[in-house]
C-alpha atoms as a PDB file:
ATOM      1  CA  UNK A   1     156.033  79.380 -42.618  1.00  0.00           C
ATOM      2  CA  UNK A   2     154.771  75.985 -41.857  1.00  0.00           C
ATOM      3  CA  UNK A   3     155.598  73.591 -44.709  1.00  0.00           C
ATOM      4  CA  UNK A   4     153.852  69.889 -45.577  1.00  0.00           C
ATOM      5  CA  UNK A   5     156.862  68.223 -44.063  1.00  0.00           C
ATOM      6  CA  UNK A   6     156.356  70.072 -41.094  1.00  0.00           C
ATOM      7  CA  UNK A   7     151.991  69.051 -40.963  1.00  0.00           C
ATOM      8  CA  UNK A   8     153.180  65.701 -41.782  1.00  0.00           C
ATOM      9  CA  UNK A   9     155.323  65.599 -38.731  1.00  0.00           C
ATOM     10  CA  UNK A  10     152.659  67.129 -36.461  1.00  0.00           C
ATOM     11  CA  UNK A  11     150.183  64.577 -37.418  1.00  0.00           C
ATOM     12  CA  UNK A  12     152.529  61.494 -36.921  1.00  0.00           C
ATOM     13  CA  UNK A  13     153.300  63.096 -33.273  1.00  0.00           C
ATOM     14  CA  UNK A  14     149.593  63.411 -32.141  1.00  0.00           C
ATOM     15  CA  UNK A  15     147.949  60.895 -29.714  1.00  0.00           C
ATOM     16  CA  UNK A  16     145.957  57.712 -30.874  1.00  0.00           C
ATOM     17  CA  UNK A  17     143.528  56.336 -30.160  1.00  0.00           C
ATOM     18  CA  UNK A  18     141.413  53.387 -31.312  1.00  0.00           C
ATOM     19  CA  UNK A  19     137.168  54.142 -33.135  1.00  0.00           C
ATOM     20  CA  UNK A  20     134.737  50.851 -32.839  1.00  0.00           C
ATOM     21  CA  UNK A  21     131.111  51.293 -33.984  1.00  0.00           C
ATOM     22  CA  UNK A  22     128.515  48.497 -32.982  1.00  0.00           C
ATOM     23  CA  UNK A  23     124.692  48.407 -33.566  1.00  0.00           C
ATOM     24  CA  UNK A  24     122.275  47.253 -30.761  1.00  0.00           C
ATOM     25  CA  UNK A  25     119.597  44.889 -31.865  1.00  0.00           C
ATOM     26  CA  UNK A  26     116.589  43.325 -29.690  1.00  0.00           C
ATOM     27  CA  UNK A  27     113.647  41.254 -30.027  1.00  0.00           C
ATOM     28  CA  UNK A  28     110.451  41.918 -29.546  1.00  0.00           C
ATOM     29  CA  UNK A  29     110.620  40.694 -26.002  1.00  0.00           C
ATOM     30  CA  UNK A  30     114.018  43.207 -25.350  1.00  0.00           C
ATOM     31  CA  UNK A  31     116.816  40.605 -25.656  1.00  0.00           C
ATOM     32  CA  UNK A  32     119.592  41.540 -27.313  1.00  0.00           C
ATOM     33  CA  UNK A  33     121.637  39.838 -29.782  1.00  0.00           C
ATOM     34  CA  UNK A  34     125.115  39.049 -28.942  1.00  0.00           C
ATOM     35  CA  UNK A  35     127.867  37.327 -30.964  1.00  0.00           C
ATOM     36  CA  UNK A  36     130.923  35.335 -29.973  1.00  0.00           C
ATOM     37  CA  UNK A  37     133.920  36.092 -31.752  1.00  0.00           C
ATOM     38  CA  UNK A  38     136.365  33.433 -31.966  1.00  0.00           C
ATOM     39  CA  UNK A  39     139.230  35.421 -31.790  1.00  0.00           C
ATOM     40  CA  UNK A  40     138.924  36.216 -28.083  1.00  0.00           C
ATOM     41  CA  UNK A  41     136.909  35.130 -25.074  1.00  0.00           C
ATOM     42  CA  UNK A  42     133.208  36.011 -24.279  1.00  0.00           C
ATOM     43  CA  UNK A  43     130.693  37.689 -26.066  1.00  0.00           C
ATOM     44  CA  UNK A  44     129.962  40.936 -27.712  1.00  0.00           C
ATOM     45  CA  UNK A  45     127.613  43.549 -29.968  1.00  0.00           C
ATOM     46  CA  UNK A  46     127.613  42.941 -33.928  1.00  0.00           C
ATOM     47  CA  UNK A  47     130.501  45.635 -34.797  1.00  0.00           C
ATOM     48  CA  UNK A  48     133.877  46.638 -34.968  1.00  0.00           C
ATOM     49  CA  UNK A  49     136.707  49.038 -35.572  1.00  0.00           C
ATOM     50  CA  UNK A  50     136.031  52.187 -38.128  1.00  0.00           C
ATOM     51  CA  UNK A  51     138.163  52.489 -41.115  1.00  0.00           C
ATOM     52  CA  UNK A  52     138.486  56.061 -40.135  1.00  0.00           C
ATOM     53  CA  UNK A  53     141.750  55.758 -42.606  1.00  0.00           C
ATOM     54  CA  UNK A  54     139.907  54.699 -45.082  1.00  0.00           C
ATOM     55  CA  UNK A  55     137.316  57.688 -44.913  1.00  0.00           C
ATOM     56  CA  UNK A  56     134.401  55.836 -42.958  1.00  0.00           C
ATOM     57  CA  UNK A  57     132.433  57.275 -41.038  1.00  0.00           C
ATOM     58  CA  UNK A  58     131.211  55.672 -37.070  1.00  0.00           C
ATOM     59  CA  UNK A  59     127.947  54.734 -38.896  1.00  0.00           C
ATOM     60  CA  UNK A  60     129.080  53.246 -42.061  1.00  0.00           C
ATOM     61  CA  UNK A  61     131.546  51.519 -39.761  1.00  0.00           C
ATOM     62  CA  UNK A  62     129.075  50.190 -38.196  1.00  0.00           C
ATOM     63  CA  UNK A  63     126.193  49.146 -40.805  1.00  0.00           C
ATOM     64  CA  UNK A  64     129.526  48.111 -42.749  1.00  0.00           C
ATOM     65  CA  UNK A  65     130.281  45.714 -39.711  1.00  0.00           C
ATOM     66  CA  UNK A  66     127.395  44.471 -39.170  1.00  0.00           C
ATOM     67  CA  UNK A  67     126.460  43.472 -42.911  1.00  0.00           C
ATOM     68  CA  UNK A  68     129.967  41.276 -42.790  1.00  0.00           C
ATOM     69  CA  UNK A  69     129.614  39.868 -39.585  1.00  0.00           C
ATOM     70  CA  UNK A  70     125.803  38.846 -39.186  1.00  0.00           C
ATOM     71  CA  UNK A  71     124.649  39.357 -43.084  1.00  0.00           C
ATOM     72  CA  UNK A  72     122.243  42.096 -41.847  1.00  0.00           C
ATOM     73  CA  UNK A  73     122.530  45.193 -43.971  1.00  0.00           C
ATOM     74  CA  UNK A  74     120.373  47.726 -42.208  1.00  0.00           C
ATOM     75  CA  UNK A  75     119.996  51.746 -41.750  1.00  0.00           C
ATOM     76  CA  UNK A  76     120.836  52.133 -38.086  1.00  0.00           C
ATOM     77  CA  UNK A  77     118.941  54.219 -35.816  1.00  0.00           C
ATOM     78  CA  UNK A  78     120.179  56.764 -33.599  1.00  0.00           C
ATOM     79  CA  UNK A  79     123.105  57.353 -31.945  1.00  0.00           C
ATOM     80  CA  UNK A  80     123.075  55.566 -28.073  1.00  0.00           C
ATOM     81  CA  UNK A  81     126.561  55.855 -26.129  1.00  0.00           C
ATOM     82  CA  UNK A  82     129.948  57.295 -27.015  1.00  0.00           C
ATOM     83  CA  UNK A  83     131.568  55.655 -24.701  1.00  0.00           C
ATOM     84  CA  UNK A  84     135.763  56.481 -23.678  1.00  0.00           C
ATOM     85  CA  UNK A  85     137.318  53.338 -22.856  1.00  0.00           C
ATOM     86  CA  UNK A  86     141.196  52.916 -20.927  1.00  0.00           C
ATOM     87  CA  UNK A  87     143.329  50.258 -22.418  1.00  0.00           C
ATOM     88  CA  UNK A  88     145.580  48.627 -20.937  1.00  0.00           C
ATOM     89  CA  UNK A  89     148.402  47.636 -23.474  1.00  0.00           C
ATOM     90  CA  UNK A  90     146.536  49.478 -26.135  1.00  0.00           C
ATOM     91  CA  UNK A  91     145.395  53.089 -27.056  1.00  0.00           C
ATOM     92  CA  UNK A  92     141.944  54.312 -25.364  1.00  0.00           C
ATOM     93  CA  UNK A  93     138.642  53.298 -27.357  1.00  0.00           C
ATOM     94  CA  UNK A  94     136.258  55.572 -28.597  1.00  0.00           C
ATOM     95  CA  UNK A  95     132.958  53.266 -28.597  1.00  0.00           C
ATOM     96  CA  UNK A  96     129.879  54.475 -30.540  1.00  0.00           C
ATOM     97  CA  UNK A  97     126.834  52.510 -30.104  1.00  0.00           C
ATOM     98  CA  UNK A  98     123.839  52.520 -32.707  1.00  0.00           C
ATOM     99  CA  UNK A  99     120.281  51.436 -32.151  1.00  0.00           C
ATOM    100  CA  UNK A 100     120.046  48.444 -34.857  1.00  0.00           C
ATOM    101  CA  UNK A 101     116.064  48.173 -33.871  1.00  0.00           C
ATOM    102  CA  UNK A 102     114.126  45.671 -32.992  1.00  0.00           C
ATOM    103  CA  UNK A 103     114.096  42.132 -35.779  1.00  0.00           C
ATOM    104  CA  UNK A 104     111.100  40.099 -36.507  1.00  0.00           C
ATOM    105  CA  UNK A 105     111.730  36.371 -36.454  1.00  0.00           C
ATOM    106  CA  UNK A 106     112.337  36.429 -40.359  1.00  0.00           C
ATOM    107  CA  UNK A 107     115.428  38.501 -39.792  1.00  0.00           C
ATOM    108  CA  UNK A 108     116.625  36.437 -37.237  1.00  0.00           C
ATOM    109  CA  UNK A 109     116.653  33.635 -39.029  1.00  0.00           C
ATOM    110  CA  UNK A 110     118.603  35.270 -41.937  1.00  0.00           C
ATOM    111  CA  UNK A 111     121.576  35.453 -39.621  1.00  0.00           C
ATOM    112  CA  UNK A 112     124.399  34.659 -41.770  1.00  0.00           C
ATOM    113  CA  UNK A 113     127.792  34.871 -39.451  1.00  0.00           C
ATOM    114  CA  UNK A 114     130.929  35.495 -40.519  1.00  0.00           C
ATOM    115  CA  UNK A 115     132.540  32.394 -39.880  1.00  0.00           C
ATOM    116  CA  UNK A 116     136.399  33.603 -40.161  1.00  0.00           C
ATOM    117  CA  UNK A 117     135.300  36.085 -37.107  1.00  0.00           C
ATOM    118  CA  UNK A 118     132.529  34.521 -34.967  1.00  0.00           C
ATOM    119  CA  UNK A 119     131.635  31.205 -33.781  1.00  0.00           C
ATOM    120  CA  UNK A 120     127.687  31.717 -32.727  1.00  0.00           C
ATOM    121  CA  UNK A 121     124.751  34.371 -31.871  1.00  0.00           C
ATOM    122  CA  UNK A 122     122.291  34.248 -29.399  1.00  0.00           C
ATOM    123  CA  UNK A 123     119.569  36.638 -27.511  1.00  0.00           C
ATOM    124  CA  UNK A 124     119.786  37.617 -23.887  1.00  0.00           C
ATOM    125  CA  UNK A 125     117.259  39.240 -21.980  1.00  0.00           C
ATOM    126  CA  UNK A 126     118.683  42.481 -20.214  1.00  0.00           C
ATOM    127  CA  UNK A 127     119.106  40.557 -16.378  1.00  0.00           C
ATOM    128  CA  UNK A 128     122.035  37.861 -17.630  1.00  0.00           C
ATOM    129  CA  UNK A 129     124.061  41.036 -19.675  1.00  0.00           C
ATOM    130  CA  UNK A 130     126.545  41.352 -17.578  1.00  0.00           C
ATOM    131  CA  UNK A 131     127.058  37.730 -17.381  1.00  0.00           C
ATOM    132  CA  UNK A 132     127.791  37.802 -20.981  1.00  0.00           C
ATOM    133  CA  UNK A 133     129.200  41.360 -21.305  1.00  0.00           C
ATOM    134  CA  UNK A 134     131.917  42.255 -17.749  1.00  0.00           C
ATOM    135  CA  UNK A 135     132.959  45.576 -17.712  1.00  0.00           C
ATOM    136  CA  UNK A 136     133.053  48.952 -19.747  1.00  0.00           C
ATOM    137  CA  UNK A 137     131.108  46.985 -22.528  1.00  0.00           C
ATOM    138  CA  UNK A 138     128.219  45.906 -20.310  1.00  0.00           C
ATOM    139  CA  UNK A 139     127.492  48.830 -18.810  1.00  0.00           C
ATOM    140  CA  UNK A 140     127.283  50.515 -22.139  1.00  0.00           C
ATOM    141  CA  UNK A 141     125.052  48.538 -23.064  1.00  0.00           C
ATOM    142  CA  UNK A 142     122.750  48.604 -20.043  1.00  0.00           C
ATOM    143  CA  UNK A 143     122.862  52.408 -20.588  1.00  0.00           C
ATOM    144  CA  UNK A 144     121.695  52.187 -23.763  1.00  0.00           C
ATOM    145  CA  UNK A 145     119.045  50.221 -23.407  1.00  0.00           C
ATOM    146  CA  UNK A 146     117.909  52.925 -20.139  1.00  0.00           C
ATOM    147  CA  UNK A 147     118.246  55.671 -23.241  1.00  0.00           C
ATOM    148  CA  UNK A 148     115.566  53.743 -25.331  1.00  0.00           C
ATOM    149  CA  UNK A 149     113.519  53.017 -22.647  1.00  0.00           C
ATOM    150  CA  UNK A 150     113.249  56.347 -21.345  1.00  0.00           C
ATOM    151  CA  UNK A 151     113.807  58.443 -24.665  1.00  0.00           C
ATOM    152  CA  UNK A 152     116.665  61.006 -23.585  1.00  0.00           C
ATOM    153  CA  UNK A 153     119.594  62.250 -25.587  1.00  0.00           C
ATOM    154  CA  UNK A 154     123.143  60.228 -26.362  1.00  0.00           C
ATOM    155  CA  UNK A 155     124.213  58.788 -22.941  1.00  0.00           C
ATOM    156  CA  UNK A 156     128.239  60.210 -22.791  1.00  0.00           C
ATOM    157  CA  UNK A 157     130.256  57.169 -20.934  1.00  0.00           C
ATOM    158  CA  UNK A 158     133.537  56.890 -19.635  1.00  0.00           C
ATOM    159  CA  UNK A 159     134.551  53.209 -19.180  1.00  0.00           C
ATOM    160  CA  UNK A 160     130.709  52.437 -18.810  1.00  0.00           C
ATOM    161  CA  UNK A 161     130.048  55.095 -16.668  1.00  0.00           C
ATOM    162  CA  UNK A 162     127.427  58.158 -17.468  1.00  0.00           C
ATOM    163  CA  UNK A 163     129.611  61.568 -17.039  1.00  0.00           C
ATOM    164  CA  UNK A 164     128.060  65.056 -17.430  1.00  0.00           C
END
């Protein structure tokens, strides 16, 4: 008979792994917003990690995110990219990417960041992404924006990279 103490011990044994939700936002001419965080180099989506803990969901993690770190509280769209991401010197990354829509001028100009986590915000057209975004991150977000344009499913990634 399997007790509590015994479940408990199970759990605490199990693999981690690290949950981030971000939200993709653009401009009516495709750019896409990108903050800088000023606890790390370069540049990155409006998001952050889950508080699966805490109950929260990918989406509330990151509409939840979002609201704090640009003061836009907004029902996402659909679900882009999971995307399985290799750390080195941490657990993997489960990525989930939302479509945050498109924002009028108005809502770009009610950009309120959070100033203990990000130093500035700008748009960049989809050409100078991977200047701004190296790596698993900017192809994520390249395939993304490939899964708006041409309207198929939830792109499945592996470090950036379409599997499946």
């Amino acid at each position: 008979m399997t007790t509590t103490q015994d479940f408990a011990a199970y759990i605490a044994g199990l693999p981690r792994i690290i949950a981030g939700a971000a939200a993709l936002f653009r401009d009516a001419e495709g750019r896409v917003l990108l903050v800088e965080p000023n606890y790390r180099e370069g540049w990155t989506l409006p998001g952050g990690t889950i508080e699966s803990d805490d109950g929260e969901t990918p989406r509330q993690g990151a509409r939840r995110e979002t609201a704090e770190e640009i003061g836009l509280d907004r029902e996402l769209g659909r679900l882009l990219a999971v995307d399985w991401v290799h750390g080195a010197g941490r657990p993997p990354l489960v990525a989930y990417l939302y479509d945050g829509g498109v924002l009028d001028e108005d809502e770009f100009k009610a950009i309120r960041l959070q100033e203990e986590e990000l130093l500035s915000w700008r748009r960049v057209p989809r050409e100078e992404l991977s200047e701004y975004l190296p790596g698993a991150l900017g192809r994520r977000v390249l395939t993304a924006l490939d899964v708006l344009t041409d309207g198929s499913g939830t792109a499945e990634l592996e470090n950036g990279h379409r599997v499946g």
